[in-house]
PDB file of N, CA and C in Angstrom:
ATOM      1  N   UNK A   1     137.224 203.133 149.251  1.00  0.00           N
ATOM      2  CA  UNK A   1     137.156 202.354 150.463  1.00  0.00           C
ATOM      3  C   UNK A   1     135.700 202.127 150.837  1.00  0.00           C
ATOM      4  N   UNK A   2     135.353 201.131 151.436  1.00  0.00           N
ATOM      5  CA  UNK A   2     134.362 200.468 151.973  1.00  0.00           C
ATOM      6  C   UNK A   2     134.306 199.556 152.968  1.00  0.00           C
ATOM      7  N   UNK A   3     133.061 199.652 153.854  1.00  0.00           N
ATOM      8  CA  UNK A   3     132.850 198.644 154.892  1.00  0.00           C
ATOM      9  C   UNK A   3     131.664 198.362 155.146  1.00  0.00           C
ATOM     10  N   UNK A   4     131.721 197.300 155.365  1.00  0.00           N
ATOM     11  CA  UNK A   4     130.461 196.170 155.210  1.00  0.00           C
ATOM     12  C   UNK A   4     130.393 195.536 156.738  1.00  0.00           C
ATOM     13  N   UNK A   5     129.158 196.066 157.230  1.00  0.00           N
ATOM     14  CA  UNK A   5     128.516 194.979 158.603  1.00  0.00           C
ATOM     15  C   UNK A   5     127.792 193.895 158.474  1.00  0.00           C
ATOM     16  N   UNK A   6     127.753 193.263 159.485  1.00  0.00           N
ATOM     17  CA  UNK A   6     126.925 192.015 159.040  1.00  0.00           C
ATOM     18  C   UNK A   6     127.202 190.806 160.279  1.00  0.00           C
ATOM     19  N   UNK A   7     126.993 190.256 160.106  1.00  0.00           N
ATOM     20  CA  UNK A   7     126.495 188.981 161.328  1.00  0.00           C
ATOM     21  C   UNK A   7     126.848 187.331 160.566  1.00  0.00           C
ATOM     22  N   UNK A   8     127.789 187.330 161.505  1.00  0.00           N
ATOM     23  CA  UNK A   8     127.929 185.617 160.903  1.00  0.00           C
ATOM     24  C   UNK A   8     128.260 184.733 162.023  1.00  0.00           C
ATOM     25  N   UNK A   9     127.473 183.959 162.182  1.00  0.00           N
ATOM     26  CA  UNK A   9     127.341 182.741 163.545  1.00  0.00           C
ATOM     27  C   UNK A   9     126.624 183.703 164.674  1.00  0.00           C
ATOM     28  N   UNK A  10     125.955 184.148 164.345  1.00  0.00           N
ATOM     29  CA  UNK A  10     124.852 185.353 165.668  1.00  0.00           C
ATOM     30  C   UNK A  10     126.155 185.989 166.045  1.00  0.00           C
ATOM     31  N   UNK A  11     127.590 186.667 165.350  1.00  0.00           N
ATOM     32  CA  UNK A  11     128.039 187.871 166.167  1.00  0.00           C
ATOM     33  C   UNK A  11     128.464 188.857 165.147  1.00  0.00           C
ATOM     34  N   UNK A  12     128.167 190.209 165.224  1.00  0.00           N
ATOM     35  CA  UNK A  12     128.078 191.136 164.482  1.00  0.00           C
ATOM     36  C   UNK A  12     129.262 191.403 164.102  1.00  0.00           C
ATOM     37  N   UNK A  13     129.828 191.316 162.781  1.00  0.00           N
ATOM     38  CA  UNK A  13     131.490 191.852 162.407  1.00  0.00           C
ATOM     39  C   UNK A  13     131.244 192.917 161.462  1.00  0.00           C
ATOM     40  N   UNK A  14     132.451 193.235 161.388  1.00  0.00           N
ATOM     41  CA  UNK A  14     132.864 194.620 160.761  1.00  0.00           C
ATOM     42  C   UNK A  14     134.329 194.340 159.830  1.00  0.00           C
ATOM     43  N   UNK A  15     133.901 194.524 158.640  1.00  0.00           N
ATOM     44  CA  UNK A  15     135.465 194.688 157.772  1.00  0.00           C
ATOM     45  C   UNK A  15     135.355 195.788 157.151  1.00  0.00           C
ATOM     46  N   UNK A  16     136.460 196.522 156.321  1.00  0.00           N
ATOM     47  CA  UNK A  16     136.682 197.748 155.403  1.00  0.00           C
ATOM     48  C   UNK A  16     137.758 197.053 154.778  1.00  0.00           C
ATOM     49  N   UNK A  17     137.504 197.810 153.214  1.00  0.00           N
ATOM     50  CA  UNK A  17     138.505 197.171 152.224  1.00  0.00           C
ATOM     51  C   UNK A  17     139.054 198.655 152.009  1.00  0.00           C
ATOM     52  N   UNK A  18     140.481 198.634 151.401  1.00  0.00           N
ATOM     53  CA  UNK A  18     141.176 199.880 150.831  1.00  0.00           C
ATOM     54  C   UNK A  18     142.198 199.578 149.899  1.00  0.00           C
ATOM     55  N   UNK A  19     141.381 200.192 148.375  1.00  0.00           N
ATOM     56  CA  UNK A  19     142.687 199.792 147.399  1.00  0.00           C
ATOM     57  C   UNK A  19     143.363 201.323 147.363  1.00  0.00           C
ATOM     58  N   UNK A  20     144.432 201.580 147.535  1.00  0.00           N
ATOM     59  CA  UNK A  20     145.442 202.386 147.449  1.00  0.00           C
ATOM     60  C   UNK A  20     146.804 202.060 146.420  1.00  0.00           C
ATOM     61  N   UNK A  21     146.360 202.554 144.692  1.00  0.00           N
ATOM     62  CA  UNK A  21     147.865 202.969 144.187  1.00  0.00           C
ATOM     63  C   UNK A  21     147.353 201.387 143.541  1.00  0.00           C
ATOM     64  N   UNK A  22     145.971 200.874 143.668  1.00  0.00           N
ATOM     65  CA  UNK A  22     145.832 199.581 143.096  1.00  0.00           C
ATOM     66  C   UNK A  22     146.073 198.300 143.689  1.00  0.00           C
ATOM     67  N   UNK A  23     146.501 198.191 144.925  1.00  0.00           N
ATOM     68  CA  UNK A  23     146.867 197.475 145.911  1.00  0.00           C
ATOM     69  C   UNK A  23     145.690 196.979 146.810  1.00  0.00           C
ATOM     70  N   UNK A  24     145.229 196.355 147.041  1.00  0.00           N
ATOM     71  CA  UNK A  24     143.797 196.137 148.120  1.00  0.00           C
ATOM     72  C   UNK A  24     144.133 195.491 149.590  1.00  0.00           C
ATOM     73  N   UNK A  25     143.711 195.957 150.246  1.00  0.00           N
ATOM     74  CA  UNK A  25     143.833 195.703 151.825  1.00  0.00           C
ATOM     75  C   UNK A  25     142.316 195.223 152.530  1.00  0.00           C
ATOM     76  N   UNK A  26     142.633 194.036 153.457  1.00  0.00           N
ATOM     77  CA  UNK A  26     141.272 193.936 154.223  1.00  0.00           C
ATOM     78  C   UNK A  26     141.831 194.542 155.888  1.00  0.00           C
ATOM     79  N   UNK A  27     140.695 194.889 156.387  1.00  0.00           N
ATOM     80  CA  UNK A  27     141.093 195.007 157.879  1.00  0.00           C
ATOM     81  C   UNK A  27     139.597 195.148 158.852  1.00  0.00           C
ATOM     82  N   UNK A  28     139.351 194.750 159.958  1.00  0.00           N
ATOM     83  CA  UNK A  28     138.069 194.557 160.778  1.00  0.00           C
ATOM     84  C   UNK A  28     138.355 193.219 161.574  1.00  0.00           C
ATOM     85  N   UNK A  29     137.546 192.732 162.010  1.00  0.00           N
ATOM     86  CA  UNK A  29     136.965 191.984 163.244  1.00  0.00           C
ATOM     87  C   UNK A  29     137.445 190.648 163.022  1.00  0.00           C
ATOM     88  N   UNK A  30     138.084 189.609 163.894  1.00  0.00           N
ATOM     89  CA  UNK A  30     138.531 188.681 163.385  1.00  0.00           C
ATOM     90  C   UNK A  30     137.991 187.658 162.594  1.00  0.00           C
ATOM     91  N   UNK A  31     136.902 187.150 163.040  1.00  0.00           N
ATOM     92  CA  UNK A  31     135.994 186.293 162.400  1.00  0.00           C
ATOM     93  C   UNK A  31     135.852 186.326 160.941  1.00  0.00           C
ATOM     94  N   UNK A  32     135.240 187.893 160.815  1.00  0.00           N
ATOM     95  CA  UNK A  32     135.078 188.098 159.185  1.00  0.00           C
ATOM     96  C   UNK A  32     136.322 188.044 158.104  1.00  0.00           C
ATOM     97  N   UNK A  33     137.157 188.605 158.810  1.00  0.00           N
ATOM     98  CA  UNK A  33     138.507 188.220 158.055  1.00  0.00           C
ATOM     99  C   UNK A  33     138.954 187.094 158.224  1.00  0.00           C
ATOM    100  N   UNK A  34     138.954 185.822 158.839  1.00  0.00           N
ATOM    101  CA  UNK A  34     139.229 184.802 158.797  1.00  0.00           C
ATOM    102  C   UNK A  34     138.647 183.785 157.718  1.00  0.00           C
ATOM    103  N   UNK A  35     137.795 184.391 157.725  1.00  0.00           N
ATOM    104  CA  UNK A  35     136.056 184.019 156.768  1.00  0.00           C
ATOM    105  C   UNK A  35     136.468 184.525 155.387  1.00  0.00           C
ATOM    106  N   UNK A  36     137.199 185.739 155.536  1.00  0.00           N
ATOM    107  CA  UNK A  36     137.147 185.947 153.475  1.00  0.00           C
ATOM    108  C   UNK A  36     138.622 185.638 153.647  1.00  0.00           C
ATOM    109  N   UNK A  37     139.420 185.863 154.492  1.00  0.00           N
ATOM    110  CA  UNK A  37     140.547 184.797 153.696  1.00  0.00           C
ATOM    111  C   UNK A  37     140.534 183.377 153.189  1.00  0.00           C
ATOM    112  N   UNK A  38     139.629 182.912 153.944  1.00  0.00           N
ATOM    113  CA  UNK A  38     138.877 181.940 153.638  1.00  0.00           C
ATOM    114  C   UNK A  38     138.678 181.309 151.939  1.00  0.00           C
ATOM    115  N   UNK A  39     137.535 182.219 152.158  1.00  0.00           N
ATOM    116  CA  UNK A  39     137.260 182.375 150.783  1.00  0.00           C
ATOM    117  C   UNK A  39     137.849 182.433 149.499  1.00  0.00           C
ATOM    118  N   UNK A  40     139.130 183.602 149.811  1.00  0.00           N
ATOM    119  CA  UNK A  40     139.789 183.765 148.681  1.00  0.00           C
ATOM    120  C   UNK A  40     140.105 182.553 148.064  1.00  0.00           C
ATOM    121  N   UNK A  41     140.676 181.400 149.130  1.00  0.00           N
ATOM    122  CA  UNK A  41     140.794 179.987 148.560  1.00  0.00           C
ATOM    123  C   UNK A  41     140.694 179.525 147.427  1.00  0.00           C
ATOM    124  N   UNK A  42     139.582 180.219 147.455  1.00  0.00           N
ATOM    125  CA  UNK A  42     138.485 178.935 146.428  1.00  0.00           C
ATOM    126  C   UNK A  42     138.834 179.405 145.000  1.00  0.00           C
ATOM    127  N   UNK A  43     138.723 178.019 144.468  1.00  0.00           N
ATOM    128  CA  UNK A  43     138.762 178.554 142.635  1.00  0.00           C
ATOM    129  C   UNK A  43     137.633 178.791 141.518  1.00  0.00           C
ATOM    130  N   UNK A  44     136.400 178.987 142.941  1.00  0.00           N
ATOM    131  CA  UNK A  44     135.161 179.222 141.991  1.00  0.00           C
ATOM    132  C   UNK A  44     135.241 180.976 141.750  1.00  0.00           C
ATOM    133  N   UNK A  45     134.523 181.038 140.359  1.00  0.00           N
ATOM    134  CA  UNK A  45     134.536 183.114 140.112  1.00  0.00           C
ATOM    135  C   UNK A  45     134.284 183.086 141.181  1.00  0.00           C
ATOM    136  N   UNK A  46     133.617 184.820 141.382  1.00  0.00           N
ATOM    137  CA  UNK A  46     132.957 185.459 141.854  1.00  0.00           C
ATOM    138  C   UNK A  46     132.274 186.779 141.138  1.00  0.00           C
ATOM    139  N   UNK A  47     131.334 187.054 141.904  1.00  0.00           N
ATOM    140  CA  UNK A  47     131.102 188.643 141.236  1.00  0.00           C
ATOM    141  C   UNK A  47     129.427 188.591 140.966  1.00  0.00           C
ATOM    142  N   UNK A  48     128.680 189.365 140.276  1.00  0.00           N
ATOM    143  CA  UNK A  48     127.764 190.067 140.354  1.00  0.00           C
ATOM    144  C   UNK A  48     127.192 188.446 138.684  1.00  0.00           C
ATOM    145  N   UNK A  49     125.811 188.375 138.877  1.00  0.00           N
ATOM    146  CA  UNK A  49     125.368 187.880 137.471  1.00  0.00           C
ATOM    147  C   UNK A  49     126.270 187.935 136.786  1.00  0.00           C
ATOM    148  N   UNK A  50     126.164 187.135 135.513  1.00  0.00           N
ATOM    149  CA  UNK A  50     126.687 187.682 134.594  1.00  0.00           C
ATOM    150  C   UNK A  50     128.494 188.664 134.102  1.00  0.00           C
ATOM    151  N   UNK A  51     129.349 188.668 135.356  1.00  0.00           N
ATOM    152  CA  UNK A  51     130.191 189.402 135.427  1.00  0.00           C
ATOM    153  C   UNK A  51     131.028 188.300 136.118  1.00  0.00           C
ATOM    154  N   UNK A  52     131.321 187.201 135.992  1.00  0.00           N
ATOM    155  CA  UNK A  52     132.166 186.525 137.050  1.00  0.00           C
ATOM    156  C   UNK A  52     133.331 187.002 136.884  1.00  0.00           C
ATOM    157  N   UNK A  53     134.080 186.652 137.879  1.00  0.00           N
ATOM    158  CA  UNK A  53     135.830 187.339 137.709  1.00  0.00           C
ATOM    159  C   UNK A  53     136.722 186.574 138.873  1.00  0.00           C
ATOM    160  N   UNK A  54     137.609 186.227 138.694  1.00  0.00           N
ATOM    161  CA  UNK A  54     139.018 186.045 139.697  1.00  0.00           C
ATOM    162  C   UNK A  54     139.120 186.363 141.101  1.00  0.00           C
ATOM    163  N   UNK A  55     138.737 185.685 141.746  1.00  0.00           N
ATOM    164  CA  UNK A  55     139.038 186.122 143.482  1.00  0.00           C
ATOM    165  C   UNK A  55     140.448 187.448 143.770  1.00  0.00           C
ATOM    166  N   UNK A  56     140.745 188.123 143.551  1.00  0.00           N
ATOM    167  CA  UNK A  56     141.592 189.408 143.440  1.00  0.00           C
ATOM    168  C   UNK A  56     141.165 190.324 144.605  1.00  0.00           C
ATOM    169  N   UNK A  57     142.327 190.543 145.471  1.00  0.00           N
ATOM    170  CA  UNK A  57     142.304 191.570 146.669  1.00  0.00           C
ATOM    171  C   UNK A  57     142.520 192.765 146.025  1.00  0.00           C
ATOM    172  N   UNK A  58     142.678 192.861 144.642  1.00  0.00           N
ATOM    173  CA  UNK A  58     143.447 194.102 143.863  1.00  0.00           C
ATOM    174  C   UNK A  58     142.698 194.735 143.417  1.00  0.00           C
ATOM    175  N   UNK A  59     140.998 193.872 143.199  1.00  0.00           N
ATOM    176  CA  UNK A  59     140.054 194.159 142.550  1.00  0.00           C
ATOM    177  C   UNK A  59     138.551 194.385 143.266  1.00  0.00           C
ATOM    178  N   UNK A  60     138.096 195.867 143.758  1.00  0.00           N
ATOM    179  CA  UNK A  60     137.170 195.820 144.412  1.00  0.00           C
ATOM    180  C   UNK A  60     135.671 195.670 144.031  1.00  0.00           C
ATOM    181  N   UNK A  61     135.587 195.303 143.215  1.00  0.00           N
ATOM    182  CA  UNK A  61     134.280 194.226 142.692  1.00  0.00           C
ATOM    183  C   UNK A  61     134.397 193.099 143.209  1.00  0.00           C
ATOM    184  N   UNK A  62     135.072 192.412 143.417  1.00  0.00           N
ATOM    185  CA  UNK A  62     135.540 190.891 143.133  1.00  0.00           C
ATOM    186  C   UNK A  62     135.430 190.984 145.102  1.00  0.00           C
ATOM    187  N   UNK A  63     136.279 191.963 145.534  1.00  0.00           N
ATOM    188  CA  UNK A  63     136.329 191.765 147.209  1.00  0.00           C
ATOM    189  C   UNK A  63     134.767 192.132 147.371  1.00  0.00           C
ATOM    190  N   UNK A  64     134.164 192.958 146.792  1.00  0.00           N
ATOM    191  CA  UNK A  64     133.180 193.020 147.566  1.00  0.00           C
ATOM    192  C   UNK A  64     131.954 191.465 147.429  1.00  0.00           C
ATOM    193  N   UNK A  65     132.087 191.762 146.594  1.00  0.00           N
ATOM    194  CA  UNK A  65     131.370 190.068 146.368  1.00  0.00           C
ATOM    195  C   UNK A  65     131.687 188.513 147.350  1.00  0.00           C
ATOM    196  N   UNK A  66     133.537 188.645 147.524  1.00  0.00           N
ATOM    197  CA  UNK A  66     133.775 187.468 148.238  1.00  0.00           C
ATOM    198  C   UNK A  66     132.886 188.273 149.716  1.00  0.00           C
ATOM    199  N   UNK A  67     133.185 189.287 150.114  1.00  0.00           N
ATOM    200  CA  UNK A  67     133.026 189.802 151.604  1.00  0.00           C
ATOM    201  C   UNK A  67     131.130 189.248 151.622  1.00  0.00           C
ATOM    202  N   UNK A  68     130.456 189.550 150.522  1.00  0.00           N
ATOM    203  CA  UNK A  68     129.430 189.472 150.763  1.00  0.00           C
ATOM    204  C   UNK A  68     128.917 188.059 151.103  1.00  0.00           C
ATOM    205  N   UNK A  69     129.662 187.310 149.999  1.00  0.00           N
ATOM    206  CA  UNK A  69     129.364 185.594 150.149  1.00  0.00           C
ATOM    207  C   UNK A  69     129.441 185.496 152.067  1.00  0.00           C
ATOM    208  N   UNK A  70     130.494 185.818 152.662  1.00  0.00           N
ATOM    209  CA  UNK A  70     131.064 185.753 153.918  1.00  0.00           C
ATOM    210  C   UNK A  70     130.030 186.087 154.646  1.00  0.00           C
ATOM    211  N   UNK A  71     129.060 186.614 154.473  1.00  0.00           N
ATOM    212  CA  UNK A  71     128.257 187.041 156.017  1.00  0.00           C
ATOM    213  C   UNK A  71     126.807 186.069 155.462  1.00  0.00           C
ATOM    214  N   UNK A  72     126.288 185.956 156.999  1.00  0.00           N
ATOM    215  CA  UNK A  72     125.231 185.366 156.856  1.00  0.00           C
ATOM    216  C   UNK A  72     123.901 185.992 156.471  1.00  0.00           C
ATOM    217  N   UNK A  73     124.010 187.530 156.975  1.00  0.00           N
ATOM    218  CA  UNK A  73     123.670 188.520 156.869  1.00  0.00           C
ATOM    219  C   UNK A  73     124.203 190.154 156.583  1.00  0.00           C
ATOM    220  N   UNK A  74     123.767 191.097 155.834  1.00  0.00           N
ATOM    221  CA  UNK A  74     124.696 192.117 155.842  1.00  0.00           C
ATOM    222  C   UNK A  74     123.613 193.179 156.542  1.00  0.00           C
ATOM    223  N   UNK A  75     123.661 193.718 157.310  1.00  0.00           N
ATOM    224  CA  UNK A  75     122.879 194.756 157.853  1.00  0.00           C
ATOM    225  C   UNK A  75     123.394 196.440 157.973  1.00  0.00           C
ATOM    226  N   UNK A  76     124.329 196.541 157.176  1.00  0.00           N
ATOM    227  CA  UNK A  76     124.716 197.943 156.416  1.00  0.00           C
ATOM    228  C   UNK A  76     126.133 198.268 156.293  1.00  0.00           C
ATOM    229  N   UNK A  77     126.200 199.362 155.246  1.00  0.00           N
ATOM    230  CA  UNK A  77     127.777 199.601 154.395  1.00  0.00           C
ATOM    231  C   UNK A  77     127.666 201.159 154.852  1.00  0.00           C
ATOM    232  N   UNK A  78     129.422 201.014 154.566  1.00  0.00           N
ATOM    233  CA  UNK A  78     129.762 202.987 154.378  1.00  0.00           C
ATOM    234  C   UNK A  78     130.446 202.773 153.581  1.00  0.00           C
ATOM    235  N   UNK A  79     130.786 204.037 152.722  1.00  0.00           N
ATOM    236  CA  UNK A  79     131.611 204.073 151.841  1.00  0.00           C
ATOM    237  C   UNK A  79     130.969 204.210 150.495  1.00  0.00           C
ATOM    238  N   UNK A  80     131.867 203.746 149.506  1.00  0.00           N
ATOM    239  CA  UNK A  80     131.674 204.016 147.739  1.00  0.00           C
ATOM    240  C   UNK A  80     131.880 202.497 148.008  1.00  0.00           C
ATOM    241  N   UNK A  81     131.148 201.675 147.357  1.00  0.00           N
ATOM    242  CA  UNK A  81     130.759 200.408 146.728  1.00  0.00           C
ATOM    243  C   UNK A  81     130.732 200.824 145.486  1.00  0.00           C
ATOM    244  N   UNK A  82     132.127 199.432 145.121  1.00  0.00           N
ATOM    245  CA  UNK A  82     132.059 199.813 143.466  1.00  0.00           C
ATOM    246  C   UNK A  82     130.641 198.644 143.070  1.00  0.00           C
ATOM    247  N   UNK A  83     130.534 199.267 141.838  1.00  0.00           N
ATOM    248  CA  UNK A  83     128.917 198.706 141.271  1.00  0.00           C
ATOM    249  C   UNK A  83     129.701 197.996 139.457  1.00  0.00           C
ATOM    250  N   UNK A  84     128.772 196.858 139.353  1.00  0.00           N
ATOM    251  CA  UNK A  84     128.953 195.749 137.985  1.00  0.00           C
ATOM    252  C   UNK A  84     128.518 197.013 137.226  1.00  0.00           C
ATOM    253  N   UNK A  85     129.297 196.805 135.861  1.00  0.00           N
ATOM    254  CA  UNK A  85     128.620 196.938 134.985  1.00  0.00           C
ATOM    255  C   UNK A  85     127.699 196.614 134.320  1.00  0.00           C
ATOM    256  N   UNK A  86     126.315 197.524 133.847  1.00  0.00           N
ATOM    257  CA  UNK A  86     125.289 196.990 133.061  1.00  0.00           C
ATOM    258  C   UNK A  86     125.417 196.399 132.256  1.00  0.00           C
ATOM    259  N   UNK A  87     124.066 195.547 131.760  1.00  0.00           N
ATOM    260  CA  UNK A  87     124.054 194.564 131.384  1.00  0.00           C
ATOM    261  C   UNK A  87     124.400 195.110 129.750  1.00  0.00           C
ATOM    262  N   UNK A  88     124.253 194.536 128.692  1.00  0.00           N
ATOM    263  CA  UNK A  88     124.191 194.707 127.440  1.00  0.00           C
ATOM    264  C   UNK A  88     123.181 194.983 127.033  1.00  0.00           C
ATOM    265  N   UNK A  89     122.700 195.957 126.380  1.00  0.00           N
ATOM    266  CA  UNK A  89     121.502 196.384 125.604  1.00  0.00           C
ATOM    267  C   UNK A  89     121.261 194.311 124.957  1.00  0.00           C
ATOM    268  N   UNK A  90     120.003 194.393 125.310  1.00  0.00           N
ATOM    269  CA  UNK A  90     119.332 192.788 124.695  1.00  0.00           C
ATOM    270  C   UNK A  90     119.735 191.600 125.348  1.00  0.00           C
ATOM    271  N   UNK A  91     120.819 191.213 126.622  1.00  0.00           N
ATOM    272  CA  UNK A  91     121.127 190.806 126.938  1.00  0.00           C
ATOM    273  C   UNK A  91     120.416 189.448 128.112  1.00  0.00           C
ATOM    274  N   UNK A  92     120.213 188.565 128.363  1.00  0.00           N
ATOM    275  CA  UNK A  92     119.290 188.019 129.072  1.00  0.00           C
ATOM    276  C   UNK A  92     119.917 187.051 130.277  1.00  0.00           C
TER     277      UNK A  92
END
């Protein structure tokens, strides 16, 4: 689980994600969740360089990335943030 602050249109929101059993949940402040449901929409990837992937609530790489697109600013997290995998030895 994780939660991400941040500011979008000058007012400070708050979401937390929770995958449980593989299942992913959003929950926080209305705006921001209006904003990555939003998002999910879309049929562009998402994700870190090099790592694009599937808009997936199931998948907390992928949420954390849409959540991030979503703020205008992020001004701090709690939690375990899952992290991309490195790059490939030689990779550019």
């Amino acid at each position: 689980m994780f939660t991400i602050e941040g500011i979008i249109g000058n007012q400070q929101q708050r979401i937390s994600y929770i995958n449980e059993n593989g299942m992913g949940s959003i929950f926080g402040d209305f705006i921001i969740i209006l904003a990555v449901e939003d998002a999910m929409e879309s049929c562009e990837p998402t994700g870190p360089v090099g790592q694009y992937m599937e808009r997936d609530i199931n998948n907390p790489l992928a949420m954390l990335s849409v959540i991030s697109e979503c703020f205008d600013t992020i001004s701090g997290y709690e939690g375990d943030l899952p992290e991309a995998e490195p790059l490939p030895e030689g990779a550019r």
